[in-house]
Structures are given as structure tokens and as C-alpha cells.
N, C-alpha and C. Protein backbone atom coordinates (compact mmCIF):
# COMPACT_ATOMS: atom_id res chain seq x y z
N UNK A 1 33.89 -33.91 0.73
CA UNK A 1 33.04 -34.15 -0.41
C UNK A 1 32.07 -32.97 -0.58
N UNK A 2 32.09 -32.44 -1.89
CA UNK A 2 30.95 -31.68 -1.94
C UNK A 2 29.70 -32.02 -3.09
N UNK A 3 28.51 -31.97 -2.28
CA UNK A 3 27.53 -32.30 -2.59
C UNK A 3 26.69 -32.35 -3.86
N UNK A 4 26.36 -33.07 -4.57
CA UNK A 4 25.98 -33.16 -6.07
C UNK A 4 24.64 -32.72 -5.97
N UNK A 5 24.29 -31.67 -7.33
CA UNK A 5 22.51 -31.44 -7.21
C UNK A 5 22.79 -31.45 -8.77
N UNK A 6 20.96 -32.14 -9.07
CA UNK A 6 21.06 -32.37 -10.40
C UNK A 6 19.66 -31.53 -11.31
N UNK A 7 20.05 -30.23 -10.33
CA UNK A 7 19.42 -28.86 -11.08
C UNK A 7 18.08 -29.36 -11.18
N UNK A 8 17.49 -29.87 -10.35
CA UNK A 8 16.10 -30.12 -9.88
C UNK A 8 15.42 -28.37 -9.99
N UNK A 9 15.85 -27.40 -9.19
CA UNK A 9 15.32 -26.36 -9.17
C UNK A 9 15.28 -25.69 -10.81
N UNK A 10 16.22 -25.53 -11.24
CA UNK A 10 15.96 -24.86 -12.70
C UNK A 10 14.65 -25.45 -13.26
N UNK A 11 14.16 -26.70 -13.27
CA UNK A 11 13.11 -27.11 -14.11
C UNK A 11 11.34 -27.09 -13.18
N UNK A 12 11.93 -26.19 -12.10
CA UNK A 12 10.26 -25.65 -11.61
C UNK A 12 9.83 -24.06 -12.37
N UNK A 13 9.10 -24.40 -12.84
CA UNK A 13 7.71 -23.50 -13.28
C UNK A 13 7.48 -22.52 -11.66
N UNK A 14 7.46 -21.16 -11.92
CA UNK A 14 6.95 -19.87 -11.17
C UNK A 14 5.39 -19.83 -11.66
N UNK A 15 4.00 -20.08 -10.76
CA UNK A 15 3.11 -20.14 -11.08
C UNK A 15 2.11 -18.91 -10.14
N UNK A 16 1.41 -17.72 -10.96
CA UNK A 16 0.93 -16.75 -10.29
C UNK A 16 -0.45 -17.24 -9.45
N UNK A 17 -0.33 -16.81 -8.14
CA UNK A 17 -1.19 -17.29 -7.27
C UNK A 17 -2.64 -16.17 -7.78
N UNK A 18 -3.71 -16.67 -7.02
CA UNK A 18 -4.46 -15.28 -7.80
C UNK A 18 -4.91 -14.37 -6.64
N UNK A 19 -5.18 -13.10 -6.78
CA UNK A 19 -5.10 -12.44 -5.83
C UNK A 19 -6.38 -11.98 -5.34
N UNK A 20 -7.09 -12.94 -5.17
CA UNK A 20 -8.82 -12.72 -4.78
C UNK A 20 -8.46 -13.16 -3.08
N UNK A 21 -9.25 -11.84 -2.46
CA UNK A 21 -9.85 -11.27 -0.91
C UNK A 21 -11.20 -11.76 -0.86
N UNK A 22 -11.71 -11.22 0.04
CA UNK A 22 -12.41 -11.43 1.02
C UNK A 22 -13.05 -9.73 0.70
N UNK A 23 -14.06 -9.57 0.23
CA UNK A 23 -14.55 -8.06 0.08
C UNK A 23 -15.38 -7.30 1.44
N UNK A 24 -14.98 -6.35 1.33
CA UNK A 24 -14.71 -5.51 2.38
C UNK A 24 -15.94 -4.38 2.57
N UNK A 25 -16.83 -4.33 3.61
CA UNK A 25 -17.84 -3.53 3.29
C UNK A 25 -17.05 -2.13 4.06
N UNK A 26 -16.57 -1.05 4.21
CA UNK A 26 -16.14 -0.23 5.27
C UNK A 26 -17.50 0.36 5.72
N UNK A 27 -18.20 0.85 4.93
CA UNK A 27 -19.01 1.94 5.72
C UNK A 27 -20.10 1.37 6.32
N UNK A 28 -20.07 -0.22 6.29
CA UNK A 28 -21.36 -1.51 6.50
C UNK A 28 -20.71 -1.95 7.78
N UNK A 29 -19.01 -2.00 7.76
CA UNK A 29 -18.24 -3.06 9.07
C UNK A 29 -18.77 -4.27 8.71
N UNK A 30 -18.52 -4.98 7.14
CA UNK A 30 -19.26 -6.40 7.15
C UNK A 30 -18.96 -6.66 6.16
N UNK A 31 -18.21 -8.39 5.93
CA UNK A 31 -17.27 -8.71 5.07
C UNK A 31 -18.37 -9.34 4.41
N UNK A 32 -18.81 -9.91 3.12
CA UNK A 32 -19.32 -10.32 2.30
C UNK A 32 -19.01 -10.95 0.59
N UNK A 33 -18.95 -11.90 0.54
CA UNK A 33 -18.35 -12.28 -1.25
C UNK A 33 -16.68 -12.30 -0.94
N UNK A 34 -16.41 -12.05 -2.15
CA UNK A 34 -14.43 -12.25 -2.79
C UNK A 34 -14.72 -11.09 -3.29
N UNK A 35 -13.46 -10.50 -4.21
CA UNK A 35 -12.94 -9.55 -4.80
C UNK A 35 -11.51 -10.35 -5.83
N UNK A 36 -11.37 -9.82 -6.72
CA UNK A 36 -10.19 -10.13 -7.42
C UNK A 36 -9.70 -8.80 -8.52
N UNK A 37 -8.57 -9.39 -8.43
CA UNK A 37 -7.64 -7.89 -9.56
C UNK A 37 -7.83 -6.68 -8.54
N UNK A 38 -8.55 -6.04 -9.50
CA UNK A 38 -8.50 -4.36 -9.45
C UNK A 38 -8.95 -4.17 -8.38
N UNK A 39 -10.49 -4.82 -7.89
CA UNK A 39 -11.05 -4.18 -6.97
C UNK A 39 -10.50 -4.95 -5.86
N UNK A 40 -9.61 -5.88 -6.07
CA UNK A 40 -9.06 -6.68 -4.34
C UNK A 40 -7.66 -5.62 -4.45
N UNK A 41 -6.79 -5.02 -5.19
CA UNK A 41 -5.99 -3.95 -4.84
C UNK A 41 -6.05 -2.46 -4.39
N UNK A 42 -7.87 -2.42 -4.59
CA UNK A 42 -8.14 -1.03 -4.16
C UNK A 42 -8.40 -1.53 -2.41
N UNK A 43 -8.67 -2.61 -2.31
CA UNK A 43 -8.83 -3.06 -0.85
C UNK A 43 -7.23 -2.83 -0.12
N UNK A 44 -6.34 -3.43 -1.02
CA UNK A 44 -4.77 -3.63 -0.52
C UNK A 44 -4.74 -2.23 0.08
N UNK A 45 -4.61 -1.08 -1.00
CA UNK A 45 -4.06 0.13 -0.74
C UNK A 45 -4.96 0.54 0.29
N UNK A 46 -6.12 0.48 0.57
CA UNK A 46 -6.95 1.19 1.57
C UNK A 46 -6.31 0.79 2.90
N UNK A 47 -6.13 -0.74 2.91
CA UNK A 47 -5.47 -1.68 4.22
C UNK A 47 -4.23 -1.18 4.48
N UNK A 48 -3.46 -0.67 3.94
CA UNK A 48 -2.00 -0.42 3.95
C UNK A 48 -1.57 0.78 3.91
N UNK A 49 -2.91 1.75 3.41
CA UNK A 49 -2.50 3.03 3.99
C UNK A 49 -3.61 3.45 5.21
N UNK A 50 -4.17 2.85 5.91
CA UNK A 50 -5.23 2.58 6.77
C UNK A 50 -4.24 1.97 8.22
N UNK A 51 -3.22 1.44 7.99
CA UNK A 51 -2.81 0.70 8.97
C UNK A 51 -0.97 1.39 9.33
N UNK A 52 -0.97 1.49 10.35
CA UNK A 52 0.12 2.47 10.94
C UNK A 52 1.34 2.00 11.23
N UNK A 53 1.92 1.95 10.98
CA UNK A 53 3.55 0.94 10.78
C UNK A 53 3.83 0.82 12.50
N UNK A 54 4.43 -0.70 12.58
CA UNK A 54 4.99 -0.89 13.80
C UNK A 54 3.81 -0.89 14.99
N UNK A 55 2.59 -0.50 14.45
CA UNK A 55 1.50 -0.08 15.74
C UNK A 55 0.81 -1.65 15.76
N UNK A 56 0.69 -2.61 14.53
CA UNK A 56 -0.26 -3.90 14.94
C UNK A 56 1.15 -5.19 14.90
N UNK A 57 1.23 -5.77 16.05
CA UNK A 57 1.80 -6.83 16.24
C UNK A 57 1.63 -8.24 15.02
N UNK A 58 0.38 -8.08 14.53
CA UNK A 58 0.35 -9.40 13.47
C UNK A 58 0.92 -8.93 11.77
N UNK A 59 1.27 -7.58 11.67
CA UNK A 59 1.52 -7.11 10.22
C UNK A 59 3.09 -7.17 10.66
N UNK A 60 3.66 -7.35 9.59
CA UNK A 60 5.54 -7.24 9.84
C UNK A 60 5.17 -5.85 9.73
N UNK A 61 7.16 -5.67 9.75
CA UNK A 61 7.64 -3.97 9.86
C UNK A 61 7.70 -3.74 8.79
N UNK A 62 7.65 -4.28 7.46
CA UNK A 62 7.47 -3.74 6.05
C UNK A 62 5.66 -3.55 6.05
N UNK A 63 4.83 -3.54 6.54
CA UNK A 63 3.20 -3.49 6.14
C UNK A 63 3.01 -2.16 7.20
N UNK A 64 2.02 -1.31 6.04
CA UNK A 64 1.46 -0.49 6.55
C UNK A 64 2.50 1.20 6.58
N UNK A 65 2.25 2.33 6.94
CA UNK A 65 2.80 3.49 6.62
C UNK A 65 2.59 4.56 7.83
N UNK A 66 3.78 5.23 8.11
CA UNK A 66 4.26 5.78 9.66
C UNK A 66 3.44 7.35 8.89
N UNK A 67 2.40 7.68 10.17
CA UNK A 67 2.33 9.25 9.98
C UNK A 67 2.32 9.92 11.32
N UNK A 68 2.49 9.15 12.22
CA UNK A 68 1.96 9.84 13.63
C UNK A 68 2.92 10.89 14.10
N UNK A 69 4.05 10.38 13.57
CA UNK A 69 5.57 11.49 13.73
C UNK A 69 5.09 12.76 12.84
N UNK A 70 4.18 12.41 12.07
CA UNK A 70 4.00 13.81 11.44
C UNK A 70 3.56 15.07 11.74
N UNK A 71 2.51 14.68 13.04
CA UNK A 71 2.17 15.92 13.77
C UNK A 71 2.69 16.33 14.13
N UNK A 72 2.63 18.18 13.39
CA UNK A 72 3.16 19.03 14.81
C UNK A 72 4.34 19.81 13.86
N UNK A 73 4.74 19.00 12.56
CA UNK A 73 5.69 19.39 11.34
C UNK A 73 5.11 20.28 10.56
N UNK A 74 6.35 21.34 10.09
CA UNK A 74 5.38 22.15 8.86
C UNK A 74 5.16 21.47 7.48
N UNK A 75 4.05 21.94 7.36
CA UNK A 75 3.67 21.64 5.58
C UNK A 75 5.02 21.47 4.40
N UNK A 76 5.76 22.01 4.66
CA UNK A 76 7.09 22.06 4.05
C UNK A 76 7.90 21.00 3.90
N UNK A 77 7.36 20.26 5.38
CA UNK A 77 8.50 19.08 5.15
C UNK A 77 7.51 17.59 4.96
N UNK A 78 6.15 17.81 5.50
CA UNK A 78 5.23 16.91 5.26
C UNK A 78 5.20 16.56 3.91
N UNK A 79 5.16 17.48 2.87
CA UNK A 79 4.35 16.90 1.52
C UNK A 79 5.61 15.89 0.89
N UNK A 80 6.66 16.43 0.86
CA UNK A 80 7.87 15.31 0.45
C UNK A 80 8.04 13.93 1.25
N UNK A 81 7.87 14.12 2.64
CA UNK A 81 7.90 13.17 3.36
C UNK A 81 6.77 12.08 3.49
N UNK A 82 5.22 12.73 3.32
CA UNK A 82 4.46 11.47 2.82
C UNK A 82 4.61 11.20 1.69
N UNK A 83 4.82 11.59 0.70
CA UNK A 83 5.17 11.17 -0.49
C UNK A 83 5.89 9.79 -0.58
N UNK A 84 6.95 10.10 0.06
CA UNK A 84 8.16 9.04 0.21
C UNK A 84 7.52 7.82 0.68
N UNK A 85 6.52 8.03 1.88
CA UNK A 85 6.43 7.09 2.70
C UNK A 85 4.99 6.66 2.04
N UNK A 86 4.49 7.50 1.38
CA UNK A 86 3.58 6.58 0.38
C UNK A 86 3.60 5.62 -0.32
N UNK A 87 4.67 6.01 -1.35
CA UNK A 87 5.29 5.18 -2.18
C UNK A 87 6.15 4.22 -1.65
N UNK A 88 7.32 4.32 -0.39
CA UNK A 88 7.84 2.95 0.29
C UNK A 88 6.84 2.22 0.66
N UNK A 89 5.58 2.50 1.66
CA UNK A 89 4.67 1.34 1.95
C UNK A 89 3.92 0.96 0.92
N UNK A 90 3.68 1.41 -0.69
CA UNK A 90 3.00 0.69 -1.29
C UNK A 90 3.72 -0.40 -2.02
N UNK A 91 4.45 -0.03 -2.58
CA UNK A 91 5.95 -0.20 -3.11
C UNK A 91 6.38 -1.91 -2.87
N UNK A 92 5.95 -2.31 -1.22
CA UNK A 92 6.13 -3.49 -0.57
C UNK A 92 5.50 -4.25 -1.23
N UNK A 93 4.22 -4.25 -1.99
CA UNK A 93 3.49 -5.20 -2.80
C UNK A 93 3.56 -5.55 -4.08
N UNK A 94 4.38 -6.77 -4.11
CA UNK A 94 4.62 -6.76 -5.94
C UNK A 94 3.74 -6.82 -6.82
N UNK A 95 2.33 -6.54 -6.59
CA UNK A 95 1.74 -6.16 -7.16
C UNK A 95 1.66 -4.91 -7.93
N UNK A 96 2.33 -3.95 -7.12
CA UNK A 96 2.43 -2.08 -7.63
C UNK A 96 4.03 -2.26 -8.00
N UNK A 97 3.57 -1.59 -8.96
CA UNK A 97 4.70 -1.20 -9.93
C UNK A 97 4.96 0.33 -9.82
N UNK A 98 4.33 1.25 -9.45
CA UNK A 98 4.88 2.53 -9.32
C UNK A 98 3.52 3.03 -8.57
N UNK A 99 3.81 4.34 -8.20
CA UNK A 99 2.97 5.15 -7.73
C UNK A 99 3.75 6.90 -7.93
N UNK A 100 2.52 7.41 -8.72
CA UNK A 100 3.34 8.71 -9.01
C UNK A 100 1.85 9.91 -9.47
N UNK A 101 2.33 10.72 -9.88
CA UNK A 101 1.17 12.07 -10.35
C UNK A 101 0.47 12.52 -8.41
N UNK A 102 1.71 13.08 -7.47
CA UNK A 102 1.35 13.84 -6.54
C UNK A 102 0.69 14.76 -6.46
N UNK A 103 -0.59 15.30 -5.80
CA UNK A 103 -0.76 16.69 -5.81
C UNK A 103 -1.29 16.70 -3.94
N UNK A 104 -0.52 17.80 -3.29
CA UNK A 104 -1.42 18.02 -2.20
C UNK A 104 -2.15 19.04 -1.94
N UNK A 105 -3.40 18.86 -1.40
CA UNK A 105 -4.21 19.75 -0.67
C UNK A 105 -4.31 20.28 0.83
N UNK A 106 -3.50 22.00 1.03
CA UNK A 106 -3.87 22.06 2.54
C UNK A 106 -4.46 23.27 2.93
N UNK A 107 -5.74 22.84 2.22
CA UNK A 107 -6.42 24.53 2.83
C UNK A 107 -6.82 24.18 3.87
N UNK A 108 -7.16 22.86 4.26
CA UNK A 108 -7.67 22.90 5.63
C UNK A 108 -7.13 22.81 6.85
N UNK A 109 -7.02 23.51 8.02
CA UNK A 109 -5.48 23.54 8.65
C UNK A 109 -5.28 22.45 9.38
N UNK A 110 -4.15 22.15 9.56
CA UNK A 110 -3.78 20.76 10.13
C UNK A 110 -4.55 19.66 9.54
N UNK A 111 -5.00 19.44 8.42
CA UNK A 111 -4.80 18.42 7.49
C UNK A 111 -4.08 18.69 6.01
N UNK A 112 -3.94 17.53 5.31
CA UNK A 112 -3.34 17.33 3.85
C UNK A 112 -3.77 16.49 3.05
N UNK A 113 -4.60 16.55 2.00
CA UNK A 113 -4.97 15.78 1.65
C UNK A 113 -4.18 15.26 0.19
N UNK A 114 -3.70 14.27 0.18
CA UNK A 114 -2.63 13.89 -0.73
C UNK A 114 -3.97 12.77 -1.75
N UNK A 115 -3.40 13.42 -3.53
CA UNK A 115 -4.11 12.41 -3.88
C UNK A 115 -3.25 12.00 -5.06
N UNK A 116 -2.98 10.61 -5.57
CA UNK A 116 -2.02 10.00 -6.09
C UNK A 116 -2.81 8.86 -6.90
N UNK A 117 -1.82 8.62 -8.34
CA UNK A 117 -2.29 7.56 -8.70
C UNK A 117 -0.81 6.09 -8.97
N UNK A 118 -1.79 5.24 -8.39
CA UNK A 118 -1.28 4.02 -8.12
C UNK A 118 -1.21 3.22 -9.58
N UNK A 119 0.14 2.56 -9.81
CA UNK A 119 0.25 1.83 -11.29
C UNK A 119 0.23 0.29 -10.60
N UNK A 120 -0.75 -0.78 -10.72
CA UNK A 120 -0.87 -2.01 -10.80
C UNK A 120 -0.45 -2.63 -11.86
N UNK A 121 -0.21 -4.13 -11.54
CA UNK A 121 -0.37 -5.01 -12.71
C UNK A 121 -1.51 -5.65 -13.02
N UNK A 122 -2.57 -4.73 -13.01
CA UNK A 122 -4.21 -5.03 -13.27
C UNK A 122 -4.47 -3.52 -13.74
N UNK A 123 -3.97 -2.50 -13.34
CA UNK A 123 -4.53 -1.45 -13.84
C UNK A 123 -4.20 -0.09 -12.98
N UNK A 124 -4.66 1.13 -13.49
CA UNK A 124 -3.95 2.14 -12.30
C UNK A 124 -5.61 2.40 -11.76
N UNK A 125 -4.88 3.15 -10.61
CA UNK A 125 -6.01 3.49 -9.37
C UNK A 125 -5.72 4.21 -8.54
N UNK A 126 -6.57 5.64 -8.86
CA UNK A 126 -6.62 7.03 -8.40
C UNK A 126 -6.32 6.71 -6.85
N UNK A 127 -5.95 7.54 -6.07
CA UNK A 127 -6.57 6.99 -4.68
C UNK A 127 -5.97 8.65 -3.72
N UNK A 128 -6.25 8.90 -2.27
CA UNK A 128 -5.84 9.80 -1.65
C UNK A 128 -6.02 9.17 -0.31
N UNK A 129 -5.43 10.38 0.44
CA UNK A 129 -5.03 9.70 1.85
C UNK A 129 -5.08 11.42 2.52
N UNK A 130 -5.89 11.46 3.25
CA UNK A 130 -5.83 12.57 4.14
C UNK A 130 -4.84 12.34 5.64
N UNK A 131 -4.19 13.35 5.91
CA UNK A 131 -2.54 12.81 7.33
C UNK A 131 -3.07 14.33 7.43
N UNK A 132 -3.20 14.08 9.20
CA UNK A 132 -2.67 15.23 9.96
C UNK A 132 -1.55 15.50 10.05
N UNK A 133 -1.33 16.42 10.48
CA UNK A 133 0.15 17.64 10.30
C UNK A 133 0.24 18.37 11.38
């Protein structure tokens, strides 16, 4: 016998959760109020490019972005390669819809300062990420 369903699922409604945090003091170390939209995704991206893939046991292996392999590589192969790995770890949040307009900075030696803008479904948002090299 195979089993009868009477398309129960087709008639559920997809309902958007809302995406309000917990706001984030960094330069205080002290959480205070909510955040929602724009300014709880400038929190996302800070958290997620702040946090080092595979290094914290409570984030899966999709959260967060690998640079530690990067030391020690030339500039040559760094700027394509964070790029990539910019955009795969942001990429994970269906919230971002793209991330694009690269430019890097490396006058200073053994750093790079990559600065990029992020496309939300709330809005875009400049952002950069300095990676040793």
C-alpha cells in the first residue's frame, strides 16, 4: 500500500521571521538593547567575518571565514582568494544577496585591507576586513 497525503503541506503559508539581535557594544565588551534590519546585519557580517572557520565548536562548518592558511602567501594569490572566501562565508546568510565592488589595500606589509560592499535584503553595506598575509 502506498500512503495517501492530502497536500496538507501545499496550503502552509512561508512566514518571515524578523531578524532583530541582541546589540553589540565592541569597543564597550557590553551587550545592551536589540537591533533589527540593517543595523542587526552589520552585526551579522562583523560576527562572520570576525569568526574563523572550523576554529569554534558551537558555529557549524558553513559559519564564519578561513584566513589563517593565508599567512606566509604572496599578495598575488591572497587578493582572489579572500575575495572568494569573502563572498562564500557571507553568501551562507539568506539574508545577502551578493557581495561585490572589491578593492584591496597593501601598502602596509603583511597586511590587506579588503574593502567591499555587501547587497542585503534591507539595504547595501560598505564594510572591510583587514587579513594578514
Amino acid at each position: 500500500m502506498i500512503p495517501v497525503t492530502n497536500d496538507i503541506l501545499s496550503t502552509l503559508e512561508i512566514e518571515e521571521q524578523p531578524s532583530k539581535n541582541y546589540k553589540l557594544f565592541f569597543t564597550e565588551n557590553i551587550i545592551n538593547g536589540y537591533v533589527d534590519k540593517l543595523e542587526a546585519m552589520k552585526q551579522v557580517i562583523y560576527k562572520i567575518l570576525n569568526t574563523e572557520r572550523y576554529q569554534c565548536l558551537i558555529y557549524s562548518w558553513n559559519y564564519g571565514i578561513e584566513t589563517m592558511d593565508l599567512f606566509g602567501e604572496p599578495v598575488s594569490y591572497v587578493c582572489p582568494e579572500i575575495q572568494r572566501r569573502i563572498t562564500e562565508a557571507l553568501i551562507q546568510d539568506d539574508r545577502i544577496n551578493s557581495v561585490d565592488s572589491f578593492e584591496f589595500d597593501y601598502s602596509l606589509k603583511g597586511k590587506l585591507l579588503v574593502t567591499f560592499q555587501v547587497h542585503t535584503i534591507y539595504g547595501d553595506i560598505n564594510e572591510e576586513k583587514v587579513v594578514n598575509y
